[in-house]
Protein backbone atom coordinates (compact mmCIF):
# COMPACT_ATOMS: atom_id res chain seq x y z
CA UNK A 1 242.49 24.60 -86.95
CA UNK A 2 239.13 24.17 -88.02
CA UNK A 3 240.42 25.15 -91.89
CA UNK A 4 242.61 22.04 -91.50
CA UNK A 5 239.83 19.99 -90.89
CA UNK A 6 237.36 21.09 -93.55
CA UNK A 7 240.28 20.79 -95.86
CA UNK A 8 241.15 17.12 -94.79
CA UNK A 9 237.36 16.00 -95.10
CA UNK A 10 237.55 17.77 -98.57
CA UNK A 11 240.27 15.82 -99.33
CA UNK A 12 239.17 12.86 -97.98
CA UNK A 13 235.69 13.47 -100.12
CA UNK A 14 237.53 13.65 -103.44
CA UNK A 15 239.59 10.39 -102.69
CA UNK A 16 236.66 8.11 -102.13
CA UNK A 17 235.33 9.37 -105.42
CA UNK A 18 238.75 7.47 -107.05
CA UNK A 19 237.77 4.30 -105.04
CA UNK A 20 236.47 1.31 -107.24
CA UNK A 21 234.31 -0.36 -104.99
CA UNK A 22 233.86 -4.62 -106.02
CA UNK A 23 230.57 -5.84 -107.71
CA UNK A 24 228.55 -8.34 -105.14
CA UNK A 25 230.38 -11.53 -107.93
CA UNK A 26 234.09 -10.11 -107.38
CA UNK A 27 233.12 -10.14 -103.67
CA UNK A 28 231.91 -13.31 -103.03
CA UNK A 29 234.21 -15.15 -105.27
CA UNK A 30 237.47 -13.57 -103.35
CA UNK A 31 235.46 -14.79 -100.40
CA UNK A 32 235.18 -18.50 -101.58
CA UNK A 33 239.03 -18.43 -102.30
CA UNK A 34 239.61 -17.14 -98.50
CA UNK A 35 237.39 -20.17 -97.65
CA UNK A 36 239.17 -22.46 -99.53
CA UNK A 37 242.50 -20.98 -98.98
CA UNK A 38 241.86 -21.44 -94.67
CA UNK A 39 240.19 -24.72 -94.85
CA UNK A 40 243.73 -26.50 -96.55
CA UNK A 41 245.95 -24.49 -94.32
CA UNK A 42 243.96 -25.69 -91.38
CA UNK A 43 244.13 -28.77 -92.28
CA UNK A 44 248.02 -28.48 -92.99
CA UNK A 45 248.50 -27.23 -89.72
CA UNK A 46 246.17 -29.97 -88.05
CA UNK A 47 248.38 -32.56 -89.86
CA UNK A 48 251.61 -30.74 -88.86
CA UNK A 49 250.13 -30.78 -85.18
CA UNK A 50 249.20 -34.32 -85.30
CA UNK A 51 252.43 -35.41 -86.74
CA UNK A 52 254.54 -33.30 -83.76
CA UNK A 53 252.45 -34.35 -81.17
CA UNK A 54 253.20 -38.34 -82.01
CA UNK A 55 256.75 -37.48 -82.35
CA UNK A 56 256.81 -36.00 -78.76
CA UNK A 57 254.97 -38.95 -77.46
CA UNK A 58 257.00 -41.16 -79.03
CA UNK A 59 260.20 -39.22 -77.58
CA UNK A 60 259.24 -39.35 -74.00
């Protein structure tokens, strides 16, 4: 059992040598499209939910 372990940590050890970890510029630009990317779905969805919510109103 504790052979299975070592190995796995081993294993694990020599995988995270393959990762490519992103510069500090490749980070924070994926982060500004994220942003950008919530802020107009938000606002799709608040325009969605403003548009539903007159139809109801309207309805009853």
């Amino acid at each position: 059992m504790l052979d299975k372990i070592k190995a796995y940590f081993k294993e694990v050890k020599i995988e995270l040598k393959k990762v490519v970890f992103p510069n500090r510029e490749e980070v924070i630009g994926s982060t500004k499209v994220v942003v950008v990317t919530v802020i107009i779905i938000s606002f799709f969805l608040g325009l969605i939910d403003l548009g539903l919510t007159k139809l109801i109103s309207l309805a009853f």
